[in-house]
Protein backbone atom coordinates (compact mmCIF):
# COMPACT_ATOMS: atom_id res chain seq x y z
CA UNK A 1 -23.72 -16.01 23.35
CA UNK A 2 -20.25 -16.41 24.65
CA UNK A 3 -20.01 -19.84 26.46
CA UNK A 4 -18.71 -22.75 24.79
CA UNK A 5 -21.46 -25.32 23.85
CA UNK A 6 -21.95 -28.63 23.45
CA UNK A 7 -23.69 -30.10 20.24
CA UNK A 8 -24.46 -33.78 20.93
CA UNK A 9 -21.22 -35.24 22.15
CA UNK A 10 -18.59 -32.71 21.30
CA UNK A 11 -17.60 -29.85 22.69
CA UNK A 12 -17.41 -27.06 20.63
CA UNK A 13 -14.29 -24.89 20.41
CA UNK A 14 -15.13 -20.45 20.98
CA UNK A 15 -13.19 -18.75 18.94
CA UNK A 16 -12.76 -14.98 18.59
CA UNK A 17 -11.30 -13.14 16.74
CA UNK A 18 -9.75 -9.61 17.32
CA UNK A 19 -9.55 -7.37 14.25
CA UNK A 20 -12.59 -7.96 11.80
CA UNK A 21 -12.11 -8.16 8.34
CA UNK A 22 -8.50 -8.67 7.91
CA UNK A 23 -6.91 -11.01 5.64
CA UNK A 24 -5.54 -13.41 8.44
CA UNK A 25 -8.72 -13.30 9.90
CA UNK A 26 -11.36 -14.15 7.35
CA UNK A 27 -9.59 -17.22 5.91
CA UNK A 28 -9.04 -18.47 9.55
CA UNK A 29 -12.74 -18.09 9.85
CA UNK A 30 -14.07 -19.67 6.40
CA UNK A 31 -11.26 -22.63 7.19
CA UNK A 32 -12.62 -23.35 10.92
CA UNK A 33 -16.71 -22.83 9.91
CA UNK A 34 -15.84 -25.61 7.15
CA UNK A 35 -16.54 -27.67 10.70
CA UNK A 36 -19.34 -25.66 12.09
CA UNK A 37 -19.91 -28.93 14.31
CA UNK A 38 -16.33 -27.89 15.96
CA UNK A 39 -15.78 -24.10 15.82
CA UNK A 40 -17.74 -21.20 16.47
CA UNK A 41 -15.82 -18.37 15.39
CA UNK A 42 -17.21 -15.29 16.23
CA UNK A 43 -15.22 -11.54 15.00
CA UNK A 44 -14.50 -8.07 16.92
CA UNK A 45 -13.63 -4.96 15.27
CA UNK A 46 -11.30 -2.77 17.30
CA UNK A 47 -10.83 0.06 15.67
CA UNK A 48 -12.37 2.00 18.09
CA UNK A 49 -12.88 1.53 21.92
CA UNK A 50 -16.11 -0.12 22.06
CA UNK A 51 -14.82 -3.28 22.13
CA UNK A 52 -13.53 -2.80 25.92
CA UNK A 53 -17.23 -3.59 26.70
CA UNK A 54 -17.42 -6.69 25.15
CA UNK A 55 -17.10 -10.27 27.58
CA UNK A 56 -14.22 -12.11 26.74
CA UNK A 57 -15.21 -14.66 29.03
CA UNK A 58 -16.11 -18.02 27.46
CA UNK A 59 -13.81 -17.90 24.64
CA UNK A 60 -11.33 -21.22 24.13
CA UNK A 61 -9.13 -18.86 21.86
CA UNK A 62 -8.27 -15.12 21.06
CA UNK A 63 -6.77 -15.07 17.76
CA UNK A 64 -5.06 -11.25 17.45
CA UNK A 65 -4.53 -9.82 14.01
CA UNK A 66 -5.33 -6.37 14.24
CA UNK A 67 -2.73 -4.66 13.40
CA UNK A 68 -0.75 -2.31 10.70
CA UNK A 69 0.60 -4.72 8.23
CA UNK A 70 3.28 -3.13 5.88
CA UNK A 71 6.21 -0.91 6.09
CA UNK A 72 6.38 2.51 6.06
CA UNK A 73 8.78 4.54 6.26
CA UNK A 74 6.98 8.18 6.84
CA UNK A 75 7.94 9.15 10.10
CA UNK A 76 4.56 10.99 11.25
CA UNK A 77 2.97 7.31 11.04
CA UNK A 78 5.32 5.60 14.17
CA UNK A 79 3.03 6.82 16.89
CA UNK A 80 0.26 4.95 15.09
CA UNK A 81 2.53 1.37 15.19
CA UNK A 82 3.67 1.96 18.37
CA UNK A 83 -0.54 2.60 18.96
CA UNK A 84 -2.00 -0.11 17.28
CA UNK A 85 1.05 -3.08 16.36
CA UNK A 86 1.89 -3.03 19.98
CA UNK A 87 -0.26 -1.09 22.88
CA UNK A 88 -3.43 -2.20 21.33
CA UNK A 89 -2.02 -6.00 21.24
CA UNK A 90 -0.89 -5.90 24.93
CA UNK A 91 -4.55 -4.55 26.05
CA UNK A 92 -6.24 -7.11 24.39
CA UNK A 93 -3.89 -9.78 25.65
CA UNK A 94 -4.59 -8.51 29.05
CA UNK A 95 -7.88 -8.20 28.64
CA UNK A 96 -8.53 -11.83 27.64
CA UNK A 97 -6.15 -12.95 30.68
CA UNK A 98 -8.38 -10.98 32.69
CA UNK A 99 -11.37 -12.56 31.31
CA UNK A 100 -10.58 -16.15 31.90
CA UNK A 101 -9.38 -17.08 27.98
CA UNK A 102 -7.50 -20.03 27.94
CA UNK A 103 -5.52 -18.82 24.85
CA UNK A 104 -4.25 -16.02 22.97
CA UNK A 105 -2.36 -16.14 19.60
CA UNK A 106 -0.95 -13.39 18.04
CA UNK A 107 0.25 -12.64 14.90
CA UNK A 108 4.20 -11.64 14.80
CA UNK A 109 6.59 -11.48 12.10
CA UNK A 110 9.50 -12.75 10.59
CA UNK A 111 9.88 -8.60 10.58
CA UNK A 112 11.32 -8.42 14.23
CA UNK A 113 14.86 -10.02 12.57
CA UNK A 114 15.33 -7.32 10.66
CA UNK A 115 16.34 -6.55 7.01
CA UNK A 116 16.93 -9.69 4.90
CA UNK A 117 20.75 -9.72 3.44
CA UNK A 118 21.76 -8.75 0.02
CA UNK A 119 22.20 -10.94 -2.70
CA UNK A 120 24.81 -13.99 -2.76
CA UNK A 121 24.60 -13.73 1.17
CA UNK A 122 22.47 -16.04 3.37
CA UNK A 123 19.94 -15.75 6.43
CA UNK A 124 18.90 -18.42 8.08
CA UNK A 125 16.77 -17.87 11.18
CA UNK A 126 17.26 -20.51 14.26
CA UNK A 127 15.54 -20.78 17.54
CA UNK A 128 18.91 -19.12 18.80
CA UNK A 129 18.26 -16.18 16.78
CA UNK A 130 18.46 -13.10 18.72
CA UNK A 131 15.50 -10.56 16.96
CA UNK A 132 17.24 -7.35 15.52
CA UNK A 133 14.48 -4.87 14.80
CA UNK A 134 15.29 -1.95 12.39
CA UNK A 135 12.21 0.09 11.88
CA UNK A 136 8.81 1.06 13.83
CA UNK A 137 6.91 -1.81 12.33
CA UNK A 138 9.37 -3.92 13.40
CA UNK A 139 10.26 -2.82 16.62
CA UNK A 140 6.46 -2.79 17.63
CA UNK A 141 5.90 -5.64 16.61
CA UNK A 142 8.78 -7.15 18.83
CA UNK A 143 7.58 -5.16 21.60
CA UNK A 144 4.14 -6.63 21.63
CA UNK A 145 5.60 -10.21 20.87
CA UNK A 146 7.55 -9.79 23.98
CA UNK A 147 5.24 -8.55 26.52
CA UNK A 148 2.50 -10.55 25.40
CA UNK A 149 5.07 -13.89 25.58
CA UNK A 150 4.96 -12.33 30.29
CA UNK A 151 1.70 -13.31 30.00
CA UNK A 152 1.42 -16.74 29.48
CA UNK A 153 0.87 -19.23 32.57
CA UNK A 154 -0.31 -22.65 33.19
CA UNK A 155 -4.21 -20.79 33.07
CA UNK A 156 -3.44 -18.86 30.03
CA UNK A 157 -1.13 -19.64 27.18
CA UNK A 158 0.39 -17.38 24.84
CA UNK A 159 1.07 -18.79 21.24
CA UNK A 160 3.54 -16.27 19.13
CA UNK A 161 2.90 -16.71 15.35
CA UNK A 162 6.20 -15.10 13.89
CA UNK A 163 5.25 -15.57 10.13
CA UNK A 164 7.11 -14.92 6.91
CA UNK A 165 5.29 -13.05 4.03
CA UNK A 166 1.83 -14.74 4.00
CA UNK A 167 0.58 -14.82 0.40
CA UNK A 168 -2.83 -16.37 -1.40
CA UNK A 169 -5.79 -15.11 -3.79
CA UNK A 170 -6.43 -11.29 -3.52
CA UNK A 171 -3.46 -10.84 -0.87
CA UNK A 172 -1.97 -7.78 -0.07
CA UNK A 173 1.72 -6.25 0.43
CA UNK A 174 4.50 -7.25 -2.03
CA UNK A 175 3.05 -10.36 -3.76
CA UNK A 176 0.78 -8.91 -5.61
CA UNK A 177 3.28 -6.39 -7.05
CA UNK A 178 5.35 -9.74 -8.41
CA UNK A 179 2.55 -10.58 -10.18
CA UNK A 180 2.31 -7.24 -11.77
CA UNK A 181 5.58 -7.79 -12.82
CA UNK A 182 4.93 -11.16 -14.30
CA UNK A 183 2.41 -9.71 -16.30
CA UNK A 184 3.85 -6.64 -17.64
CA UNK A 185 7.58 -7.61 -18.12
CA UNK A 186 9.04 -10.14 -20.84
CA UNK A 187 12.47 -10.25 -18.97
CA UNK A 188 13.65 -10.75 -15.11
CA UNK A 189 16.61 -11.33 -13.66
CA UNK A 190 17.77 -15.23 -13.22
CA UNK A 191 19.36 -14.84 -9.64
CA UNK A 192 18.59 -17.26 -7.33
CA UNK A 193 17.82 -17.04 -3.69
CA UNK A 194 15.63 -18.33 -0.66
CA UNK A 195 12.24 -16.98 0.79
CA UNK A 196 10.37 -18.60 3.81
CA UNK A 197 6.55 -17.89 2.92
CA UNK A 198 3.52 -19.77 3.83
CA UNK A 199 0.45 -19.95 1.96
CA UNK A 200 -2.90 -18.88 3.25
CA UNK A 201 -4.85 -22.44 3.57
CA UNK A 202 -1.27 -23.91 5.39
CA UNK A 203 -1.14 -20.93 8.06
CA UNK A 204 -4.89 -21.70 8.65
CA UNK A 205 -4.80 -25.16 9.53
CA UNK A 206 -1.72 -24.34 11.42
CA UNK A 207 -3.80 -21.91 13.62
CA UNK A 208 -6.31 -24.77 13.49
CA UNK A 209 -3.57 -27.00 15.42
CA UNK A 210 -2.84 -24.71 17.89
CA UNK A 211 -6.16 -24.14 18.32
CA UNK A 212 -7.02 -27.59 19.14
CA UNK A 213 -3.49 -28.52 21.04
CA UNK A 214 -4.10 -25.17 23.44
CA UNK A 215 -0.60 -24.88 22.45
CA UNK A 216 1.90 -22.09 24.14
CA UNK A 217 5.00 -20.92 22.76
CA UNK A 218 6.32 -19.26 19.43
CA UNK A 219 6.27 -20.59 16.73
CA UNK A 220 7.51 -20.08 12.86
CA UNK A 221 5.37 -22.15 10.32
CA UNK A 222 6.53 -21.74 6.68
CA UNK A 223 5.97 -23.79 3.52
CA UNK A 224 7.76 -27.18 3.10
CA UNK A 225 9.83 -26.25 1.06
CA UNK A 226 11.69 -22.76 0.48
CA UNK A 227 11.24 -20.43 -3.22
CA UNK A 228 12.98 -18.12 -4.74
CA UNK A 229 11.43 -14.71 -6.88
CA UNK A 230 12.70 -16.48 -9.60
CA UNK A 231 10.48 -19.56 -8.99
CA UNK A 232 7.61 -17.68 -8.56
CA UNK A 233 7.76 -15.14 -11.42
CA UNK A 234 8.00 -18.28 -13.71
CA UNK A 235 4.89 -20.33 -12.39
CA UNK A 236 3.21 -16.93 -12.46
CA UNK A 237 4.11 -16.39 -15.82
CA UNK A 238 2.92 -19.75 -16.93
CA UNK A 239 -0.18 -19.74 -15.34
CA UNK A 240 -0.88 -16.79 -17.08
CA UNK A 241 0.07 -18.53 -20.13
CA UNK A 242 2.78 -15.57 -20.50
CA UNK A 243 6.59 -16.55 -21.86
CA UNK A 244 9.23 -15.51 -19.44
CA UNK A 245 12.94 -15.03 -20.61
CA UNK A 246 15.61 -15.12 -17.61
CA UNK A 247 18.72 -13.23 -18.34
CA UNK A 248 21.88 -12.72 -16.28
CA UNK A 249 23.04 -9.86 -18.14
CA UNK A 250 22.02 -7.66 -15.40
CA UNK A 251 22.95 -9.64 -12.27
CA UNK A 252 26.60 -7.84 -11.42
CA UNK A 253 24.88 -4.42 -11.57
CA UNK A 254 21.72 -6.11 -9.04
CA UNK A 255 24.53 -7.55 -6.99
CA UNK A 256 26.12 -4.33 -6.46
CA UNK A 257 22.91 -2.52 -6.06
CA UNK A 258 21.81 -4.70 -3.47
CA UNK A 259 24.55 -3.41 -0.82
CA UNK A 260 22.72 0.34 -0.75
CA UNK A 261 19.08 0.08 -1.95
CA UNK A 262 17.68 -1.94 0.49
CA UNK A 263 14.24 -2.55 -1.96
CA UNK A 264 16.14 -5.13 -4.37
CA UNK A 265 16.77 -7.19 -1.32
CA UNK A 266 13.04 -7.45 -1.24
CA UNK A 267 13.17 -8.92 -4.17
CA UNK A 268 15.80 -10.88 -4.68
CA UNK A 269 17.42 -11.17 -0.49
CA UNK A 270 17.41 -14.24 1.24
CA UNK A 271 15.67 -14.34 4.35
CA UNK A 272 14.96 -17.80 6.05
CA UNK A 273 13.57 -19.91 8.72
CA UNK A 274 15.85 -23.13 9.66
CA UNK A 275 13.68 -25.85 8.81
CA UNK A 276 14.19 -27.31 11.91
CA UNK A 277 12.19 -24.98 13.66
CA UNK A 278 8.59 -24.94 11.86
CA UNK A 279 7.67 -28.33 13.13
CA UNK A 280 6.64 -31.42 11.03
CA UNK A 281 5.03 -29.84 8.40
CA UNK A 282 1.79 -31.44 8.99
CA UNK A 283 -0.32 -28.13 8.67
CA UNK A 284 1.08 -28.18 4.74
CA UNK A 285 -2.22 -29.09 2.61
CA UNK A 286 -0.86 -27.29 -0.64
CA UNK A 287 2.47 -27.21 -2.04
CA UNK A 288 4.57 -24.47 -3.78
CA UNK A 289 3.90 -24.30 -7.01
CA UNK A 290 0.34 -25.18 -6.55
CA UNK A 291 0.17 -22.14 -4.00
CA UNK A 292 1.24 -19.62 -6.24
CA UNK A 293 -0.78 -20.73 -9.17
CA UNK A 294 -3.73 -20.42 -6.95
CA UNK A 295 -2.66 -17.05 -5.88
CA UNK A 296 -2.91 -15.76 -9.42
C-alpha cells in the first residue's frame, strides 16, 4: 500500500500526511489529488499512539501539521504544546528518518519571532533574523523547528515551512473574527500597516514545489504582495455588498493603546517577511484581493 508506483511512464509521488483532518492538510490533499496521475496522498491521525505502528517506509514526503494552532494564554495548557507542537513533531520526524522517507516538511510559524510591533513601528523579518519566542506556542514551535532542522542529511531532507497567518474559505484563528467585524460594524479605524499572509491555494502549490524539488531548508512563502486590516475589512465589506466608513478620529487613542494591550497589535501591528526571502513568487495562483473575496 505504501510503495511508490508507477502508472505508465511516471512515477508517482507518496505522500503522507501526519495529522488528519486539519486545515493545512485537507487543501494540500484536494490540491495534489487534482493530479491523481502524480500524487497519492494518503492521511494519519495522531492523536493517539497507534500511529507508531504504521510503515513509513515508501513515502516520497511526510508533510507534518499536527499540531495546536492558536494562542493561548491559560497556563495549565503549556504541557500540552510542549506535548504535541514540539515532542510529537520530533518523533514523527525521527520516525520517518528511521523509516527511509526522503522528506519531511513541517509546518512552523512566523510565531517563533515573536510579538508583532505596535502601531507606526515596523517589522520586517530577514534571513538574518534571529527567532525571539515569547509564549509556549511559540517557543514549541521553535523548539521543534530546530531539532527537526539536526535531522536533515543528504538521505533525508528537512523543509521548515515558517508561515504567516494562513487564511481561505471556512479558516480558522483571527480571520474569521475580521470578517465578523466587517459585517457587524459600520465604522473601523483607517490606520495603515503591513501583514505577510498567504492564501490557502498559494501555500498549497508551494508545498506542491517542494514536494516535487525534494527541497531542504526553511522557507517563508507569503503573498506577492503585503495587506493591511484596513485593506481587507474594505474588500470584505464590499463583497458583502456592506458600506464601510474609515475614520481617524480614533487613531491617537489606538496608537497609544497599542504600547500595553498587546491584542490591537493583532489587528492593526506590522509584522513582515522581507520580500527577498519568499522566493520568486511562482507558487502565487491568486492575488490579494481576489483571496480575500474568496475567503468570504
Amino acid at each position: 500500500m505504501f510503495k511508490t508506483q508507477k502508472k505508465g511512464n511516471k512515477i508517482v509521488k507518496k505522500l503522507l500526511i501526519t495529522g488528519k483532518d486539519s486545515y493545512i492538510g485537507t487543501h494540500v490533499k484536494q490540491w495534489l489529488e487534482k493530479e491523481q496521475d502524480n500524487y497519492e496522498v494518503d492521511e494519519l491521525d495522531v492523536k493517539d499512539t497507534n500511529w507508531r505502528n504504521v510503515k513509513f517506509q515508501g513515502y516520497d514526503t511526510i508533510l507534518h501539521v499536527a499540531g495546536i494552532a492558536h494562542v493561548s494564554s491559560d497556563p495549565n495548557l503549556e504541557d500540552l504544546y510542549y506535548k504535541v507542537n514540539r515532542d510529537l513533531a520530533i518523533e514523527v520526524a525521527k520516525k520517518a528518518k528511521q523509516d527511509g522517507v526522503k522528506q519531511l516538511i513541517f509546518m512552523s510559524s512566523m510565531i517563533i519571532y515573536g510579538k508583532d510591533e505596535p502601531i507606526g513601528n515596523e517589522k520586517v523579518i530577514n534571513a538574518d533574523t534571529q527567532p525571539s519566542a515569547t509564549d509556549f506556542y511559540g517557543k514549541s514551535k521553535l523548539e521543534a523547528d530546530e531539532e527537526i532542522r539536526k535531522l536533515s542529511c543528504n538521505d533525508f531532507k528537512t523543509a521548515i515551512i515558517r508561515t504567516p497567518m494562513v487564511y481561505g474559505p471556512n479558516c480558522k484563528g483571527n480571520f474569521p473574527k475580521l470578517k465578523r467585524l466587517a459585517k457587524l460594524v459600520p465604522l473601523f479605524p483607517d490606520i495603515e500597516n503591513k501583514r505577510s499572509m498567504i492564501y490557502i491555494d498559494n501555500l498549497c502549490q508551494f508545498i506542491k514545489n517542494l514536494i516535487d524539488k525534494q527541497e531542504n531548508g526553511i522557507f517563508y512563502p507569503q503573498n506577492r504582495e503585503y495587506i493591511s486590516t484596513k485593506q481587507i475589512i474594505n474588500i470584505m465589506a464590499k463583497t458583502m455588498n456592506k458600506k464601510m466608513h474609515f475614520i481617524k478620529l480614533f487613531n491617537p487613542i489606538i496608537k497609544l493603546l497599542s504600547r500595553k494591550v498587546g491584542i490591537i497589535n493583532k489587528v492593526f501591528g506590522n509584522k513582515v517577511y522581507s520580500k527577498k526571502i519568499s522566493g520568486d513568487f511562482d507558487y502565487i495562483v491568486v492575488e490579494n484581493d481576489e483571496s480575500i473575496r474568496r475567503s468570504v
